[in-house]
Protein backbone atom coordinates (compact mmCIF):
# COMPACT_ATOMS: atom_id res chain seq x y z
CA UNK A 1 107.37 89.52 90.72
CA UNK A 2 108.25 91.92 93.42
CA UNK A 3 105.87 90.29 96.18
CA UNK A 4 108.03 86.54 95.49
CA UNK A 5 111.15 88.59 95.93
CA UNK A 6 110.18 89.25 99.38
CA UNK A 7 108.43 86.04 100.27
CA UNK A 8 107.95 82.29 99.07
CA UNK A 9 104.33 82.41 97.92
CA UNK A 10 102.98 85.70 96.28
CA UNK A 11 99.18 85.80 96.45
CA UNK A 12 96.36 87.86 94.47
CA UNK A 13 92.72 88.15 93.40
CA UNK A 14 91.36 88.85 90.07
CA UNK A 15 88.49 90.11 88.44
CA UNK A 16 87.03 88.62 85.09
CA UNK A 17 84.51 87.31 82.98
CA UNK A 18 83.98 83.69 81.98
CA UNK A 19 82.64 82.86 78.38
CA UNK A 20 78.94 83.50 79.35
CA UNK A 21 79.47 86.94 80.07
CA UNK A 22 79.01 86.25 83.92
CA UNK A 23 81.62 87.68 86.61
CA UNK A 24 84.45 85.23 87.24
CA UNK A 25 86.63 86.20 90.64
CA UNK A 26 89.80 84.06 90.89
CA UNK A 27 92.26 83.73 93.79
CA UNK A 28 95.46 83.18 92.92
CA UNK A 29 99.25 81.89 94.67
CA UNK A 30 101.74 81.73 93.08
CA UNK A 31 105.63 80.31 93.96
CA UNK A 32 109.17 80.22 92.25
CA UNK A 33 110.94 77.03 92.12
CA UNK A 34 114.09 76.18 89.79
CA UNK A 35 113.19 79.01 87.56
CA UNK A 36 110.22 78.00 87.11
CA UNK A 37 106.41 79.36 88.22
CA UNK A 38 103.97 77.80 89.85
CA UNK A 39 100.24 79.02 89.72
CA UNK A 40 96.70 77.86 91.50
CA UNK A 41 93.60 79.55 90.62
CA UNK A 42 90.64 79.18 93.12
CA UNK A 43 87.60 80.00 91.73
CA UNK A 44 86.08 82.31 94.45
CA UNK A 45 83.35 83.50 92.55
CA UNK A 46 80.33 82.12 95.00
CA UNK A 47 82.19 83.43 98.21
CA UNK A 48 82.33 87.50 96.74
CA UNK A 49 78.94 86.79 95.71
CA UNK A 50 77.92 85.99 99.70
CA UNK A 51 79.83 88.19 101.47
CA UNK A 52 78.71 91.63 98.95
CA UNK A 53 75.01 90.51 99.99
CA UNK A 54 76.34 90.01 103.18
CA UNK A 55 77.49 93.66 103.26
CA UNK A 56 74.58 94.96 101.50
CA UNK A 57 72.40 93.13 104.52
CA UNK A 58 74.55 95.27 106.92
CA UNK A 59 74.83 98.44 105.36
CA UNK A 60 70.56 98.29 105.47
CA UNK A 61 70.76 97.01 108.87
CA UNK A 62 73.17 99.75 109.78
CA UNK A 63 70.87 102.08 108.01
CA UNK A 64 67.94 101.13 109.88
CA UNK A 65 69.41 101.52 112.92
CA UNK A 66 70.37 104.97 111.83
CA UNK A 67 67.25 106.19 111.15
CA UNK A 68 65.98 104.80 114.13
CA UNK A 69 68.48 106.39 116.58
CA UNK A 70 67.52 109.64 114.53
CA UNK A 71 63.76 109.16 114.96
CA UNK A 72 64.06 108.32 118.64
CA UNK A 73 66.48 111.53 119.01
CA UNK A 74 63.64 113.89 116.98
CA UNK A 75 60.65 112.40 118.74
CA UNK A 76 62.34 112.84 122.35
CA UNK A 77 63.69 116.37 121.31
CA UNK A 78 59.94 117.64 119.78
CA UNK A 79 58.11 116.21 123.34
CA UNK A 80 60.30 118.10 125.55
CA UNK A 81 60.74 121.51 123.23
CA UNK A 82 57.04 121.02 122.73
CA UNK A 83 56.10 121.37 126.15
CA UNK A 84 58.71 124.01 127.17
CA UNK A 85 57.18 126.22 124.21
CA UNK A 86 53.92 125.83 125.14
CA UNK A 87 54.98 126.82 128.75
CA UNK A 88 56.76 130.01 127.13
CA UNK A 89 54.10 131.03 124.89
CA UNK A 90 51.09 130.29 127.46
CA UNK A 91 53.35 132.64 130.03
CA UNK A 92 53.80 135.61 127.21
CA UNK A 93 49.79 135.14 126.45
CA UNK A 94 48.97 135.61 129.98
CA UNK A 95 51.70 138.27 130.76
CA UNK A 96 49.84 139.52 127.62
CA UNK A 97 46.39 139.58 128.88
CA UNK A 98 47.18 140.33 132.61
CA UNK A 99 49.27 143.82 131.29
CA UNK A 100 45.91 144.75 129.31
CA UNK A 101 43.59 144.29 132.70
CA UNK A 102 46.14 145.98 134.65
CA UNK A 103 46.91 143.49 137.08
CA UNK A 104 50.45 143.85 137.26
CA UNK A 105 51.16 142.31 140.25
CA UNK A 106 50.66 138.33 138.64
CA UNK A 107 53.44 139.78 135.92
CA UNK A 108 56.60 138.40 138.14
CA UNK A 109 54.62 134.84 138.38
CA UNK A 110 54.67 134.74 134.41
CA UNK A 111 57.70 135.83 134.14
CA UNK A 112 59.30 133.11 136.22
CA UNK A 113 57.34 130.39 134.35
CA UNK A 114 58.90 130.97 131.02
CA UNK A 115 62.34 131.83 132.71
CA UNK A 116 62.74 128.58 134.22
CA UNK A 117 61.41 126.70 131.13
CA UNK A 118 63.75 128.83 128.81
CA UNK A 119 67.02 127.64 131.57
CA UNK A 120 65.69 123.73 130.77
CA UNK A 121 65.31 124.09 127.02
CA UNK A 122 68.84 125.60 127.10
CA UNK A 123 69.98 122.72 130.02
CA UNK A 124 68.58 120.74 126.78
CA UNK A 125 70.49 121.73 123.97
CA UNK A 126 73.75 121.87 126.00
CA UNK A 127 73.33 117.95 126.53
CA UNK A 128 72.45 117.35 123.33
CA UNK A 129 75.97 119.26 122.41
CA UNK A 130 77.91 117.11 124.99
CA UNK A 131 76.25 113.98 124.03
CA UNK A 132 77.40 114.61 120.39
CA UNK A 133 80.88 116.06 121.28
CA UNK A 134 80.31 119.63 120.23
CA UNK A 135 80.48 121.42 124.09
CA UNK A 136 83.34 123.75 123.83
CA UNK A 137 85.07 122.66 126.74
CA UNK A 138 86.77 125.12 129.42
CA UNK A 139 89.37 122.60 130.19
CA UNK A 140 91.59 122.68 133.84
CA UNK A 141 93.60 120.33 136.03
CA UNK A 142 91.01 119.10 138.68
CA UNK A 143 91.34 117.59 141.74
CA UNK A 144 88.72 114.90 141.88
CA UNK A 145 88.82 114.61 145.26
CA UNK A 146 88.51 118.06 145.96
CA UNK A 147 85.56 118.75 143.91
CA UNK A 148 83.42 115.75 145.10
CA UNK A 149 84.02 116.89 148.69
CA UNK A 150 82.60 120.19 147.52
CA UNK A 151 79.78 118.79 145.94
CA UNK A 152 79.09 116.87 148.79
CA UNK A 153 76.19 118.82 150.41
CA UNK A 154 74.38 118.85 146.74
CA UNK A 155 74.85 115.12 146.34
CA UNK A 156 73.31 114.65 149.94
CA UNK A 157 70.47 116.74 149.03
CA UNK A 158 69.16 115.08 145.68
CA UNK A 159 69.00 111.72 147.62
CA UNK A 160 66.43 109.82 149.62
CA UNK A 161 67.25 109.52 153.19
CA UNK A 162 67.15 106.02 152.83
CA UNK A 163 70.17 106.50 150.75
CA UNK A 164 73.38 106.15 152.67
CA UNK A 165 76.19 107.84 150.58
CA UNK A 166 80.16 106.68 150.85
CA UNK A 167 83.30 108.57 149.51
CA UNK A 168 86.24 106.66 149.10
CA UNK A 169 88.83 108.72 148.51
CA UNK A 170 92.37 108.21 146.70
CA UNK A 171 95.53 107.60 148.85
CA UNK A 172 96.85 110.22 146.98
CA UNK A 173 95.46 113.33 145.17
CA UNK A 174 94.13 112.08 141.35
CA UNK A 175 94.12 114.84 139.21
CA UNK A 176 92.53 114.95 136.10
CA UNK A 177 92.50 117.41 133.11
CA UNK A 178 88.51 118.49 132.00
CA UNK A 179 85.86 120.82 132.22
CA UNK A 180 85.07 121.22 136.22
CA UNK A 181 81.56 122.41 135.11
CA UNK A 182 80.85 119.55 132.43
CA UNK A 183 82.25 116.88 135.25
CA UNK A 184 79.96 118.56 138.06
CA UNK A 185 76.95 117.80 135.89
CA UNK A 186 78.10 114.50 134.80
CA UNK A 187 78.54 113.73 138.31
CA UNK A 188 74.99 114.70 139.89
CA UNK A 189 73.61 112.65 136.48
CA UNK A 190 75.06 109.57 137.81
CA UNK A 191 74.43 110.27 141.25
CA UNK A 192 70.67 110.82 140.43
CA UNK A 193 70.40 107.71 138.00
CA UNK A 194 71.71 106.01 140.96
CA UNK A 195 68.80 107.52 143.52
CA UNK A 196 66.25 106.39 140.55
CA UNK A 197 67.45 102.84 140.84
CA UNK A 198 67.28 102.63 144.84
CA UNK A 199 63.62 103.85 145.15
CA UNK A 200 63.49 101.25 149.09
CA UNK A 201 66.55 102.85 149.95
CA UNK A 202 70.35 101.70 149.49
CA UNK A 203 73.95 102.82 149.41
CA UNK A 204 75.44 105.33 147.05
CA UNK A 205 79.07 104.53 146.76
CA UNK A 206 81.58 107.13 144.69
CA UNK A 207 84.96 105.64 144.31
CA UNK A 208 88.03 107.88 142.88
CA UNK A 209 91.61 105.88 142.00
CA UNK A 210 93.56 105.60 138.50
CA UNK A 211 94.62 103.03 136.09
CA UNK A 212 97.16 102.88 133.78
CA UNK A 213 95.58 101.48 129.75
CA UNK A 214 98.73 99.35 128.70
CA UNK A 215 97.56 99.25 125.02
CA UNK A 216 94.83 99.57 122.65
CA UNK A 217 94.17 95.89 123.20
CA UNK A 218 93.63 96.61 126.95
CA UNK A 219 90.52 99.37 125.67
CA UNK A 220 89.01 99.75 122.14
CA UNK A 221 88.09 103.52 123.03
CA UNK A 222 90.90 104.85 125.03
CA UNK A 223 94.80 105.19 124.22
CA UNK A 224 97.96 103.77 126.03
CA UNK A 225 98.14 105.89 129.47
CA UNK A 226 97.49 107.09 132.55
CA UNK A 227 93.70 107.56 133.47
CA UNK A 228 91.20 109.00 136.58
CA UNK A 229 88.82 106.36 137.23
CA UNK A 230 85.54 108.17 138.63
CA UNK A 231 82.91 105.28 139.85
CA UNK A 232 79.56 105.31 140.66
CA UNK A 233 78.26 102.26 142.60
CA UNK A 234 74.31 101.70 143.50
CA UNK A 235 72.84 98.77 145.42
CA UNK A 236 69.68 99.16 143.11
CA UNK A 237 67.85 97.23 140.81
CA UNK A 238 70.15 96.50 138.14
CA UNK A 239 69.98 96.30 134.20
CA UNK A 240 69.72 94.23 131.68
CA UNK A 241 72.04 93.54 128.88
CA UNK A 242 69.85 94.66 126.23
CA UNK A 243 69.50 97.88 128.45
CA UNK A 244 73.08 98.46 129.10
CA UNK A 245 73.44 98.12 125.56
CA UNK A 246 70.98 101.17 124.51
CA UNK A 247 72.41 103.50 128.30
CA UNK A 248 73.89 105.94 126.31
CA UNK A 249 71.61 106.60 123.48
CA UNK A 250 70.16 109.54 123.41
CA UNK A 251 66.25 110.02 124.61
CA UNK A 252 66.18 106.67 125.88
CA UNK A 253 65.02 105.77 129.21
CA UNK A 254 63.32 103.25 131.40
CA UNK A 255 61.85 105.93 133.70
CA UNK A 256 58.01 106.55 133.03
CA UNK A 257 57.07 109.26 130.83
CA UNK A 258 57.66 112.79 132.21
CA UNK A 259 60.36 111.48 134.62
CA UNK A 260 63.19 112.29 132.78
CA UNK A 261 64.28 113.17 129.53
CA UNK A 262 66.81 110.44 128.65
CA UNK A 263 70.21 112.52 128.04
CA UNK A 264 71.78 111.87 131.56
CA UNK A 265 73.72 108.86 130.48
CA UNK A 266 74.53 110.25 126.50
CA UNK A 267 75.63 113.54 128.24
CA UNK A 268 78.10 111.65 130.84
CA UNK A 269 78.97 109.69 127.47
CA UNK A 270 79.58 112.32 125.06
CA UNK A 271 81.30 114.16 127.88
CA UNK A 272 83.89 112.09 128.64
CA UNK A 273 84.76 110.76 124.82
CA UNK A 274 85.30 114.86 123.80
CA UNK A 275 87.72 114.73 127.54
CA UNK A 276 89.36 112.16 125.55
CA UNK A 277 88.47 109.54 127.73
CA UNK A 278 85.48 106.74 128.14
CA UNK A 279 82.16 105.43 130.19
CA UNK A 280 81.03 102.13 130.84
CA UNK A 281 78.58 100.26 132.35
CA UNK A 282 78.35 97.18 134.67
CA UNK A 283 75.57 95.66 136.39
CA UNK A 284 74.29 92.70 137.94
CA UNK A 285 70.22 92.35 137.93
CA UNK A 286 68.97 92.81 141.40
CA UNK A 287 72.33 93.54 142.70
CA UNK A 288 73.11 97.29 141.27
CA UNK A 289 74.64 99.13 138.97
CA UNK A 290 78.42 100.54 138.53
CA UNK A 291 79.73 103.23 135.72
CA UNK A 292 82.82 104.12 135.28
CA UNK A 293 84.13 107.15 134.23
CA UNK A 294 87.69 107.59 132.39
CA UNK A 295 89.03 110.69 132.34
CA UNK A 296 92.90 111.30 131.26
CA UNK A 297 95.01 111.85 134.17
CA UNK A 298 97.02 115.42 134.85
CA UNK A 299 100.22 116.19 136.49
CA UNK A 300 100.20 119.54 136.34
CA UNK A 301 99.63 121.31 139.96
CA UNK A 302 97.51 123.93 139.01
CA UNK A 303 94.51 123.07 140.13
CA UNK A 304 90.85 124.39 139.64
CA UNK A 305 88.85 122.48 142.43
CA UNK A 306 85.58 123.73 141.41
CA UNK A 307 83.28 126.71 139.63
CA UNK A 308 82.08 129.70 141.09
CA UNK A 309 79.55 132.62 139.62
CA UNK A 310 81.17 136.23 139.07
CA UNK A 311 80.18 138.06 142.31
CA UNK A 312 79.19 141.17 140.26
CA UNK A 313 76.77 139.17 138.62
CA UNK A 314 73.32 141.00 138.00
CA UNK A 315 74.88 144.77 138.41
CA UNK A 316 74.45 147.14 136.28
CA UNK A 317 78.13 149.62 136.47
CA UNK A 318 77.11 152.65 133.84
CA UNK A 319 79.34 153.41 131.51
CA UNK A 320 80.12 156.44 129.17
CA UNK A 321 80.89 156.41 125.75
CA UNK A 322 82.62 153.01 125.16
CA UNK A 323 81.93 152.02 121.94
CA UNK A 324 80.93 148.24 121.10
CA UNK A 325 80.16 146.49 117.66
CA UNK A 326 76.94 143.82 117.92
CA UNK A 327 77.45 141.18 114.64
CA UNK A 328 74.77 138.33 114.24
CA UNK A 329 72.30 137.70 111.77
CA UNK A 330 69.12 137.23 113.96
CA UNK A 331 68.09 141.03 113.75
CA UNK A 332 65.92 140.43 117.29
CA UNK A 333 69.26 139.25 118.87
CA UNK A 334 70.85 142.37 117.72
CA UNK A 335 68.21 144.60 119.12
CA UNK A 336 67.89 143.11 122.25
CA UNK A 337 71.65 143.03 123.05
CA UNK A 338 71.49 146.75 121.97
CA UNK A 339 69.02 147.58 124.16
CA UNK A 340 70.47 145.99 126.66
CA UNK A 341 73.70 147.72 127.04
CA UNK A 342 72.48 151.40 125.47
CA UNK A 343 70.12 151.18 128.90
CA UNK A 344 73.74 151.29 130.92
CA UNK A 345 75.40 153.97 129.06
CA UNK A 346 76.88 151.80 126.18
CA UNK A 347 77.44 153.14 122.39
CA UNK A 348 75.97 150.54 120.15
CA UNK A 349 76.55 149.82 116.58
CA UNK A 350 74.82 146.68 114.65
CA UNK A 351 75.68 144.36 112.02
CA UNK A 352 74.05 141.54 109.98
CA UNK A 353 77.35 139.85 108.49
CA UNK A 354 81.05 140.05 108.73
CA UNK A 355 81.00 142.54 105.39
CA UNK A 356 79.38 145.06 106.94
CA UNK A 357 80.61 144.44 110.25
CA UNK A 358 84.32 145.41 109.08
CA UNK A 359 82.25 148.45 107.07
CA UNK A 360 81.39 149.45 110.26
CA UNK A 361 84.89 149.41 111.92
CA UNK A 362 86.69 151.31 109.29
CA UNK A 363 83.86 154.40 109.60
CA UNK A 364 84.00 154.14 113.83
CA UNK A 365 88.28 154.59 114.80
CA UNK A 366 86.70 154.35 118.47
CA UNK A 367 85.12 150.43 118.72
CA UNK A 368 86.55 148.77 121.42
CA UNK A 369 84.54 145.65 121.87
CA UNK A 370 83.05 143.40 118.80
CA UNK A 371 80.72 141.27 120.09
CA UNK A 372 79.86 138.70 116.89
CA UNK A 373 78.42 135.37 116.24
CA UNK A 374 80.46 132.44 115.41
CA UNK A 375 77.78 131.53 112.61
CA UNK A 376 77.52 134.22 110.36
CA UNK A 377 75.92 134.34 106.25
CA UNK A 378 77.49 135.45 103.64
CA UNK A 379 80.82 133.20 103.36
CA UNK A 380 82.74 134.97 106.07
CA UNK A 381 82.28 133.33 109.93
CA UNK A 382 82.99 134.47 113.37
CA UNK A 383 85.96 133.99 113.45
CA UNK A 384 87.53 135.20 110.55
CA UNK A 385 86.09 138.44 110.94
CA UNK A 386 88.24 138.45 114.25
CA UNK A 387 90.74 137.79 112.28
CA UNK A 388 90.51 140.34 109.95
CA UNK A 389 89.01 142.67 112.99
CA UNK A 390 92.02 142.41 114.90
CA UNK A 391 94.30 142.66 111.64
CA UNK A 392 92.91 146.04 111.72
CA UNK A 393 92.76 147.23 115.22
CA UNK A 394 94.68 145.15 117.40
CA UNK A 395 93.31 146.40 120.68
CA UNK A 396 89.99 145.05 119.87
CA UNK A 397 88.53 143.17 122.53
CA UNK A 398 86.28 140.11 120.80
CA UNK A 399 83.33 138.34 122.72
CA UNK A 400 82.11 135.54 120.93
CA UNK A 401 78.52 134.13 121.05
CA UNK A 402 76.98 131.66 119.75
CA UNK A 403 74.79 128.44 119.86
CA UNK A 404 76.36 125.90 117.94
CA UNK A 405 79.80 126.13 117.92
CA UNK A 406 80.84 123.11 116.10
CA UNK A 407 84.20 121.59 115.55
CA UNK A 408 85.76 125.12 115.28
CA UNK A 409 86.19 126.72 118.77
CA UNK A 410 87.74 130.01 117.90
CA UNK A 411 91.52 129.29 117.46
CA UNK A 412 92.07 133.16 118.18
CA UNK A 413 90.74 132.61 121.39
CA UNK A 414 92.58 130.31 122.65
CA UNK A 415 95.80 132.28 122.41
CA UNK A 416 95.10 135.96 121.85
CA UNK A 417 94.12 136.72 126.01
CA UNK A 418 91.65 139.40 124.49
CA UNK A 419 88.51 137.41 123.32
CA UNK A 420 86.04 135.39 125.08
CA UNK A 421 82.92 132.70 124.40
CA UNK A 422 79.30 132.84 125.79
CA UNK A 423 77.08 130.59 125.02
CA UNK A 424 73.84 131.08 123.94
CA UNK A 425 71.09 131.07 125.19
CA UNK A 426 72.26 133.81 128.11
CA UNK A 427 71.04 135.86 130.55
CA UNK A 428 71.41 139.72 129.96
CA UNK A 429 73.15 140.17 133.33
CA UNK A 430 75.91 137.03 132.31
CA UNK A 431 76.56 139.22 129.00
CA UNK A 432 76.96 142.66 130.89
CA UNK A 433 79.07 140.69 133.15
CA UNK A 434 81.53 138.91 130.67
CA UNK A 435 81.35 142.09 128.93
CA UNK A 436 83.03 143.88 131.86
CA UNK A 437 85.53 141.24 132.62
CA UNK A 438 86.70 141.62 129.22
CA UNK A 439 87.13 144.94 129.27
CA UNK A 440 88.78 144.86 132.71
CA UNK A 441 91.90 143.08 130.98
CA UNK A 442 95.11 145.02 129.95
């Protein structure tokens, strides 16, 4: 009765049973006229029937696909962990054996086998991460320009000399707001995938401009405004559809086995969606290949044009009697981090969850540095116990580490100035360095 005061022809469906017991679905319409109502009933019965099969069909089919996306994704991550383990564990066997013969001059080559292969397993995970949208991003205005012309040399160097390489740049300075170091490794992925597909020799064209996204009808992905447009053009051998369609999976690859792992694309593609912006794809077979990278445009001036190392990376500065708080439940993590710093002069406490972690606070007045875990047991995370750390001693500096930070980059710090994130896996020398920044503030 409401609906027909609001329009000529109300219209609803219904759900009975007819006198066999069977499901009877009815469409109805109904109209006023004179004061009097007028009612068809279309028996729709056969048509709910279809299209709940219909969805049934498509929730298996969706299923399917599911499980095979999560099958490719296992089998491609257990080759390539499986491989830099056994290059780990054959260098600690041999460092093993070669320290029990006495031959330690071989020790350094051993060492730098499982170094390198622990730097790609972590290279690894942090794709994975991006390709799934759970990088905590550092995010700055960036000049596009700027940052390609500094990455020139490196782009020069991972090519073929057959490869000529063009920069067009904008007319005018495109700034865009990222993560410099995310959007430096996005860009040598595409620049590589681009040298992969010209193996005769070609031209490498990088293209920067922007576009302004009218509506949502204009992209499916991307929101009404103003966008850097990042392209990558290659005169190589061009995809398929049905390969274009399956790019930015993860693991997947047309490269022979061993030649890459298959997260270059699904790393550019997870990259840009958590920048709030898209990839795409064109190509013509036998003609090349162009992707497109969207990020959202920035007007801001301050600009970060590209990422440097601390320069008092790999010191050691002693230190006397500064107190520091190690939280995480991985008791070898704790110990080695201990270690680590007690060798430069450090005064170490541990803890295995947030409980005992604030235990520990209360009983030492003189903590001035809680390095914790975001993922901690016991019901209380990372970041609440900064919470509740800083509640209780606001001077407390907080470095964060972790592996799998999730949806939940600490809020705290993001707006406290005191606190700061390393990712794991790290080097010693990148903790003792971010450990020293962090102190060095206020």
């Amino acid at each position: 009765m409401r609906s027909l005061g609001k329009r000529s022809i109300a219209e609803l469906d219904t759900q009975g049973f007819r006198a066999n017991g069977k499901p009877l679905h009815l469409n109805w319409r109904i109209a006023r006229r004179q004061g009097l109502y007028l009612a068809v009933a279309r028996d729709i019965t056969l048509y709910k029937e279809r299209q709940e099969a219909l969805e049934q069909v498509s929730s298996q089919l969706q299923q399917s696909q599911k499980m095979e996306a999560v099958g490719q994704l296992t089998g491609g991550l257990a080759h390539d962990f499986n491989n830099l383990l056994t290059v780990i564990t054959g260098s600690l066997d041999m460092l093993e054996k070669r320290i029990a013969q006495g031959k330690y001059e071989e020790l350094s080559r051993f060492v730098g086998f499982a170094r390198n292969a622990s730097e790609r397993a972590a290279s690894l995970t942090h794709r994975l991460l991006a390709y799934s949208r759970r990088q905590p991003l550092a995010n700055s205005v960036v000049n596009l320009a700027m940052l390609v012309q500094d990455m020139r040399e490196l782009i020069s160097r991972t090519l073929t000399p057959r490869i000529e390489l063009e920069v067009l740049p904008p007319e005018h300075a495109v700034l865009c707001f990222c993560d410099a170091h995310q959007l430096e490794n996005a860009i040598l992925n595409l620049c590589i995938n681009a040298r992969d597909a010209m193996p005769h020799g070609g031209r490498l064209t990088i293209e920067i401009s922007q576009t302004h996204i009218e509506s949502t009808q204009d992209s499916a992905i991307l929101g009404p405004g103003q966008y850097a447009v990042f392209r990558v053009t290659d005169t190589g051998t061009g995809m398929p559809q049905s390969v274009i369609a399956r790019a930015f999976d993860p693991f997947f690859t047309t490269k022979p086995l061993g030649s890459g792992t298959g997260l270059g694309l699904s790393m550019v593609y997870g990259f840009a969606q958590q920048s709030s912006g898209d990839a795409r794809i064109e190509s013509v077979m036998g003609q090349g290949t162009t992707v497109s990278l969207f990020l959202p445009l920035s007007h801001d001036q301050a600009i970060t044009t590209g990422v440097s190392e601390p320069a008092e990376l790999g010191r050691d500065l002693q230190v006397d009697n500064v107190s520091i708080l190690v939280v995480d439940d991985e008791a070898a993590i704790r110990d080695l981090i201990g270690e680590a710093l007690e060798e430069v002069g450090y005064q170490v406490t541990k803890a295995g969850t947030a409980a005992q972690a604030l235990q520990e606070l209360e009983q030492a007045p003189d903590t001035v540095l809680l390095i914790t875990d975001i993922v901690l047991p016991a019901g209380m995370n990372g970041d609440e116990l900064a919470v509740a750390a800083l509640a209780i001693r606001p001077t407390l500096k907080v470095l964060f580490i972790s592996g799998f930070v999730g949806n939940t980059v600490p809020a705290i710090a993001l707006k406290s100035g005191q606190t700061e994130l390393l990712q794991k896996p790290f080097a010693v020398n990148a903790l003792k360095s971010m450990i020293q920044r962090l102190l060095a503030k206020g």
